[in-house]
Protein backbone atom coordinates (compact mmCIF):
# COMPACT_ATOMS: atom_id res chain seq x y z
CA UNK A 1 -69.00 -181.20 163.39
CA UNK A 2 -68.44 -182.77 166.86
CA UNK A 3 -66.54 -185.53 165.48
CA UNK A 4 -64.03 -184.54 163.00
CA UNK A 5 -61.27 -184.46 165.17
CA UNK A 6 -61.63 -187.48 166.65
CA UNK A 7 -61.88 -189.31 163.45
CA UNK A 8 -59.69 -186.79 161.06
CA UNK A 9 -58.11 -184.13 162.06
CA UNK A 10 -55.19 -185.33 163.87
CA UNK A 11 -52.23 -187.33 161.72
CA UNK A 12 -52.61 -190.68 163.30
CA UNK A 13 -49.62 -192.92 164.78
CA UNK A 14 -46.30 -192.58 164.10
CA UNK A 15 -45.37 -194.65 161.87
CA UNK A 16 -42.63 -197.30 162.19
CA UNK A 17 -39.08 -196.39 163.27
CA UNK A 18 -36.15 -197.14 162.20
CA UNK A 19 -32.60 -195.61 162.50
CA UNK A 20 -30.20 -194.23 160.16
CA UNK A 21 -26.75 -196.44 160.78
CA UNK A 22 -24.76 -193.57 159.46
CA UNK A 23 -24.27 -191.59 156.65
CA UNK A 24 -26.14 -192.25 152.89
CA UNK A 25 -29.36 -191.79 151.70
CA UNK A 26 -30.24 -195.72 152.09
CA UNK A 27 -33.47 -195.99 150.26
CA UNK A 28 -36.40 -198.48 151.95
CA UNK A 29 -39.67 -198.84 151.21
CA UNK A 30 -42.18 -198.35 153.98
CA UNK A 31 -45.65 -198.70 154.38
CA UNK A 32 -48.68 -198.84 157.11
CA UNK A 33 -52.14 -199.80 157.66
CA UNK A 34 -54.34 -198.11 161.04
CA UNK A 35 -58.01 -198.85 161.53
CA UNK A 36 -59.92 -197.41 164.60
CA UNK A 37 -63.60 -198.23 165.47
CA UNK A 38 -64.96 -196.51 168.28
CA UNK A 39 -68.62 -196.12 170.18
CA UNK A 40 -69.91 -192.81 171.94
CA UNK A 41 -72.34 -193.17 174.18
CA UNK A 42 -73.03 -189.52 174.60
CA UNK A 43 -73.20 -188.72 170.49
CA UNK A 44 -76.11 -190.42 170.14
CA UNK A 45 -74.64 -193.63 170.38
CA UNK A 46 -72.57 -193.08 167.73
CA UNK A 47 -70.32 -195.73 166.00
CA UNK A 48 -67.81 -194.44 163.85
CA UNK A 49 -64.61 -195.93 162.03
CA UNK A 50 -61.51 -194.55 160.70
CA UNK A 51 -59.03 -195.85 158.86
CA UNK A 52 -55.80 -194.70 156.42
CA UNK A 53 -53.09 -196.65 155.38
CA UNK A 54 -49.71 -194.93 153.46
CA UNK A 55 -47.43 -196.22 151.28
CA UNK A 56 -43.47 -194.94 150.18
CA UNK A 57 -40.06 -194.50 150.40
CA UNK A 58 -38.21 -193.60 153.11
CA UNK A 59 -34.78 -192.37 152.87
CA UNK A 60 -32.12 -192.45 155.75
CA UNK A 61 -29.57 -189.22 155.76
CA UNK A 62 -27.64 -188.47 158.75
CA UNK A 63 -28.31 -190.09 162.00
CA UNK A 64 -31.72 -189.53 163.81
CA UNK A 65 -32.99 -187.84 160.22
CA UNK A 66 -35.50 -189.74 158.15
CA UNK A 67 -37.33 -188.45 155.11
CA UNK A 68 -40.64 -190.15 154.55
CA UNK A 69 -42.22 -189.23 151.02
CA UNK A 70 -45.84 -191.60 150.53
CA UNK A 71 -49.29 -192.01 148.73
CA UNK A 72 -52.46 -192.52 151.16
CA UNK A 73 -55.59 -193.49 151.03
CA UNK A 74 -58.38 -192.79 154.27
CA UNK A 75 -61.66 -193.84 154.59
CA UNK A 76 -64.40 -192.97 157.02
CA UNK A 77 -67.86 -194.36 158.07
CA UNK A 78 -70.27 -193.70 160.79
CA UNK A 79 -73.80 -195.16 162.05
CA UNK A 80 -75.61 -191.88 162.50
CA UNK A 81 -74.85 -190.62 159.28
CA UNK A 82 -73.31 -187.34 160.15
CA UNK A 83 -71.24 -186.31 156.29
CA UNK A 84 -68.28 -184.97 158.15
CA UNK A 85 -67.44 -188.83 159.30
CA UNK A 86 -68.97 -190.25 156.15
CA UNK A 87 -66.11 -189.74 153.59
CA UNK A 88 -62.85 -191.34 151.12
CA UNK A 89 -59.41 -189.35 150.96
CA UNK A 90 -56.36 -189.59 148.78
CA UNK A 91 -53.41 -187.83 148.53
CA UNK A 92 -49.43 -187.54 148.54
CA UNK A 93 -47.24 -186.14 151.67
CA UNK A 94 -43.96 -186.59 153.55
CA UNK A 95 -42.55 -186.82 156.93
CA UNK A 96 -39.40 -186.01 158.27
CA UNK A 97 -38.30 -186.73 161.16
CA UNK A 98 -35.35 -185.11 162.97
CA UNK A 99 -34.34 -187.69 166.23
CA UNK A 100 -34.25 -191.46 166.65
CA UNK A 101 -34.99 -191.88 170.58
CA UNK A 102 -38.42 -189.27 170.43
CA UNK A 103 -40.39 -189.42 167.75
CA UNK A 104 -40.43 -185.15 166.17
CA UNK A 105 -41.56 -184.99 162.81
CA UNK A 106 -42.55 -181.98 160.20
CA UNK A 107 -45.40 -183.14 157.97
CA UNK A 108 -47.60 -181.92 155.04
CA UNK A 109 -50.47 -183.41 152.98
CA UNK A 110 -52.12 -182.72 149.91
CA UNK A 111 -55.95 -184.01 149.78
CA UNK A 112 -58.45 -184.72 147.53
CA UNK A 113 -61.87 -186.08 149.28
CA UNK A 114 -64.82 -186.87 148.61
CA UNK A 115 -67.85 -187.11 150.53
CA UNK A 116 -69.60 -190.41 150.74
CA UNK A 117 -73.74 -190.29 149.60
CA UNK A 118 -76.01 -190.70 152.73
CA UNK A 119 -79.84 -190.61 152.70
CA UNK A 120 -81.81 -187.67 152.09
CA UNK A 121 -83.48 -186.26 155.26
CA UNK A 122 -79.89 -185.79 157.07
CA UNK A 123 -77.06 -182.92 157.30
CA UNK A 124 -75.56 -182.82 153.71
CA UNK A 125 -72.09 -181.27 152.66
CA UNK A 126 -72.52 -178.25 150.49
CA UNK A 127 -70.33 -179.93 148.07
CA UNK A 128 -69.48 -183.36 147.35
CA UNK A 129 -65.90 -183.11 146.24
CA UNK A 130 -63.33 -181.23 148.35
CA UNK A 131 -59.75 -180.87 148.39
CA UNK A 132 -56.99 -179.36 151.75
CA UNK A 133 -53.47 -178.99 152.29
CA UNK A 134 -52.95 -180.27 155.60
CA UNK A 135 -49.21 -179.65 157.38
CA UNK A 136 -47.90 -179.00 160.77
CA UNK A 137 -45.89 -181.11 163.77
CA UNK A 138 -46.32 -184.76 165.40
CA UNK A 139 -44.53 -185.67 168.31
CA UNK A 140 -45.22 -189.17 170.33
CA UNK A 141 -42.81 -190.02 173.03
CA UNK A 142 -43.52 -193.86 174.95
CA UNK A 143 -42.25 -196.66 177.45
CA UNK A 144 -43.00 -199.88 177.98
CA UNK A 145 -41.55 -202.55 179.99
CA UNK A 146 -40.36 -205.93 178.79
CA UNK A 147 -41.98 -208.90 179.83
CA UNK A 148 -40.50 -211.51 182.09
CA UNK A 149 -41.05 -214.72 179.78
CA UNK A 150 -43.62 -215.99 182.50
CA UNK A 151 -46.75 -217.55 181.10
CA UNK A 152 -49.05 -216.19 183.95
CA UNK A 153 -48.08 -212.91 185.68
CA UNK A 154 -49.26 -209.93 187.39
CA UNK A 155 -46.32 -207.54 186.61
CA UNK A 156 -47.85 -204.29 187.50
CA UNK A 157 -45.06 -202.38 185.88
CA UNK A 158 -45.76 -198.69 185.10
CA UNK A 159 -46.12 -197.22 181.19
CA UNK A 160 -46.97 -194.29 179.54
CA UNK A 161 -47.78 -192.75 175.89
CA UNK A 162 -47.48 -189.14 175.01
CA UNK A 163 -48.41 -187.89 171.78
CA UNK A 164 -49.62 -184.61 170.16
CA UNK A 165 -49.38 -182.44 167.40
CA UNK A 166 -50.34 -179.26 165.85
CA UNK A 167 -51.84 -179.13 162.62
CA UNK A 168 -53.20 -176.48 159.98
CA UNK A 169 -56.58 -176.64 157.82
CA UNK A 170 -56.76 -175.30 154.96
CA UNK A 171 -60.23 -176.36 154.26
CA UNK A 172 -61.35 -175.73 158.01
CA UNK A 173 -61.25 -171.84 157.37
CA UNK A 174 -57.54 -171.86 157.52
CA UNK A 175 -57.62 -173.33 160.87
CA UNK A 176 -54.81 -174.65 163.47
CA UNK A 177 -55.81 -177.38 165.73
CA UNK A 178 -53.75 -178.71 168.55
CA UNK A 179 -54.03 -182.18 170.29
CA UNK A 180 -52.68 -184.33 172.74
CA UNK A 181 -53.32 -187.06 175.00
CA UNK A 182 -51.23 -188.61 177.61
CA UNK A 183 -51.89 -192.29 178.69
CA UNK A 184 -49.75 -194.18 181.72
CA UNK A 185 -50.95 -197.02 183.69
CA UNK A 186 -50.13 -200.54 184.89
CA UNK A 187 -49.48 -203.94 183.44
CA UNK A 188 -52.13 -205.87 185.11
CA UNK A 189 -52.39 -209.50 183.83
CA UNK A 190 -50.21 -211.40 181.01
CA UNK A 191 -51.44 -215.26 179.97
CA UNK A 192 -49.56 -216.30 177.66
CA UNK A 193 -49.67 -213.73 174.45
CA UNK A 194 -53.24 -212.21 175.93
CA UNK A 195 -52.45 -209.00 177.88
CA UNK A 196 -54.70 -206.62 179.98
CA UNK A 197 -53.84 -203.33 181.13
CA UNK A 198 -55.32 -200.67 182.93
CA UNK A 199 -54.98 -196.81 182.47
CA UNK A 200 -55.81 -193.30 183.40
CA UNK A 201 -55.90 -190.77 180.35
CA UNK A 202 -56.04 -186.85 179.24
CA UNK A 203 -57.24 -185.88 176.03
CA UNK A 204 -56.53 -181.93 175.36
CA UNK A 205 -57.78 -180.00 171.84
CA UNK A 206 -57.18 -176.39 171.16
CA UNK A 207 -58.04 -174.55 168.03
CA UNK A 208 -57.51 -171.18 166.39
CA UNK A 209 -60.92 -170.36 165.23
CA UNK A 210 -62.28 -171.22 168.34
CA UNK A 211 -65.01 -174.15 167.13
CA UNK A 212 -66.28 -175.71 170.56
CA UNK A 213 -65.24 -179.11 169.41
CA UNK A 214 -61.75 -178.28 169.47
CA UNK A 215 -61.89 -176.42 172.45
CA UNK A 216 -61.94 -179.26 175.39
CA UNK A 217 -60.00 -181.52 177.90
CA UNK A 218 -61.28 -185.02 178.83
CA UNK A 219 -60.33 -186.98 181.67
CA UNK A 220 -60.60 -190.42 182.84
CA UNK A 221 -59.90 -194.06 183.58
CA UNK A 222 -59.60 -197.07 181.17
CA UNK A 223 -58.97 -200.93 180.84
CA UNK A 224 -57.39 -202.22 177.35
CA UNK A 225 -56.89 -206.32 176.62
CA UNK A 226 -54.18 -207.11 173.66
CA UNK A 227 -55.31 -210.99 172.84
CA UNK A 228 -51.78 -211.52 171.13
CA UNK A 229 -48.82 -208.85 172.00
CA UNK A 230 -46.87 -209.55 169.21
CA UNK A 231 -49.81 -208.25 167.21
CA UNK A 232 -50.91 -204.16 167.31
CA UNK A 233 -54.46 -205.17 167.95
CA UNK A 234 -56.42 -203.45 171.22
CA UNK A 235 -59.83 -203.75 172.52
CA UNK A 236 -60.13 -200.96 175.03
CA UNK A 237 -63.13 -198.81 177.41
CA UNK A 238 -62.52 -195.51 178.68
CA UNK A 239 -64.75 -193.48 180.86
CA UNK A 240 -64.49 -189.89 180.62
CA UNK A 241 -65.59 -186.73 182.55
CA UNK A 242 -65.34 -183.90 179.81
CA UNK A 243 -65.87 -180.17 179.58
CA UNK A 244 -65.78 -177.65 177.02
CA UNK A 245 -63.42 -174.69 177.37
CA UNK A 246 -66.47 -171.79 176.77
CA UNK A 247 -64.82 -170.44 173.20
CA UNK A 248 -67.73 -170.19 170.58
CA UNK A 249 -66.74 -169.11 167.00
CA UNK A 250 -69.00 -169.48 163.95
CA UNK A 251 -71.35 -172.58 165.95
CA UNK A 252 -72.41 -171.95 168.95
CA UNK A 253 -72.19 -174.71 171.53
CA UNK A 254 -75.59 -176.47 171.96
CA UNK A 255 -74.41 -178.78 174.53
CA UNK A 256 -73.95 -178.12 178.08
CA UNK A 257 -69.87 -177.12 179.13
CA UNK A 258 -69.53 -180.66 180.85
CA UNK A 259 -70.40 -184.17 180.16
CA UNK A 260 -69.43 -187.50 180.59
CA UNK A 261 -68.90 -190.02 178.15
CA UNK A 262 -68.16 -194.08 178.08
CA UNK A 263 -66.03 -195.14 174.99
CA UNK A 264 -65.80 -198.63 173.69
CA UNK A 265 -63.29 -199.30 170.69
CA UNK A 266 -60.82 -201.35 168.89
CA UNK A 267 -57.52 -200.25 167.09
CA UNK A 268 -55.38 -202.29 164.46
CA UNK A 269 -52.22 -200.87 163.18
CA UNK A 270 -49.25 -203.21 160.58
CA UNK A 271 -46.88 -201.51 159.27
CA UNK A 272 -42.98 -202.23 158.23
């Protein structure tokens, strides 16, 4: 179970903002798409792909406070055929969000999954079908510079990205699983629409029920190129120096504490 939390646990990107222009429940509709494909080099060389997109109505009450309620639908595949990346979701849940400048939001979800069929001979689920409530707190706090309207630039202007939430499992033993990351680094080169952007990055997981998977920090350097910035489309590499935090519940850890990892990925995310 290495992977779930990379490619399911945590709720995914906040979704688009808006902000309430005063009092009244102002109805919109809303919807998203996210797809993220990623390599591991130390899982095997593991490819595995992720991706969700939600649909609803969001309603606008006083300022800052946004009610989000939505169908979804998630999807998962992997190379190495491991069942716990290899499976379809749907469901119904609802956000709310309580400010407009930092993104805070209370969520829940209610899940039915399935797990997709994969050849005999590898790890299979003990049952096909499953279901999970799924509810807890996102928060995702960013900046990022403007660009100067030059065609060809170095800017080297500073960003950053902070995100995490805390989440509980109903079908993971009743578990609670924290995550964050935190991402800031430099605007390197802008042609045109292509951009390219370099980074240093901390990935964090802590669990209740102490499974070794989420129990680890990662650290490390990466590069990312956007080939149109208007669009939400990234090709990024990260290497990472990683280490396990020693906490062995039900599976014991058959990995050494530390290892190092190179990640190659691309993300895609349209919403309105």
């Amino acid at each position: 179970m290495l992977c779930v939390q990379l490619a399911w646990t945590h709720p995914g990107r906040p979704d688009s903002t808006g902000e309430s222009k005063g009092f009244g429940l102002n109805p919109r509709l809303w919807w998203e798409f996210y797809d993220e494909s990623m390599f591991f080099q130390r899982l095997d060389d593991n490819f595995i792909s992720s991706s969700h997109t939600r649909a609803g109505v969001r309603v606008y009450g006083l300022p800052g406070i946004t009610l989000t309620g939505y169908f979804m639908l998630r999807y998962g595949r992997d190379i190495q055929r491991d069942y716990w990346n290899n499976r379809a979701e749907g469901g119904v849940g609802f956000r709310l969000r309580f400010f407009s400048k930092v993104f805070l939001a209370l969520y829940g979800e209610y899940i039915q999954g399935r797990y997709l069929k994969i050849p005999e001979g590898y790890p299979q689920a003990s049952d096909d079908n499953y279901s999970d409530f799924r509810g807890g707190l996102i928060f995702w706090y960013g900046w990022m510079p403007y660009g100067d309207g030059k065609i060809f630039a170095f800017p080297l202007k500073s960003w950053g990205d902070i995100y995490s939430d805390v989440t509980y499992f109903g079908s993971q033993r009743n578990n609670l699983i924290g995550y964050a990351h935190v991402k800031t680094g430099l605007q390197l080169l802008r042609f045109w629409k292509v951009s390219l952007d370099g980074y240093g990055v901390i990935y964090m997981a802590k669990d209740v029920n102490k499974d070794f998977w989420n129990n680890r920090v990662e650290i490390g350097p990466g590069v990312w190129v956007r080939p149109w910035t208007g669009l939400e489309l990234k090709f990024y590499a990260e290497w990472l120096f990683g280490w396990y935090f020693g906490l062995e519940g039900e599976d014991p850890n058959p990995y050494g504490q530390k290892y190092r990892d190179r990640r190659i990925g691309v993300l895609f995310w349209l919403g309105i």
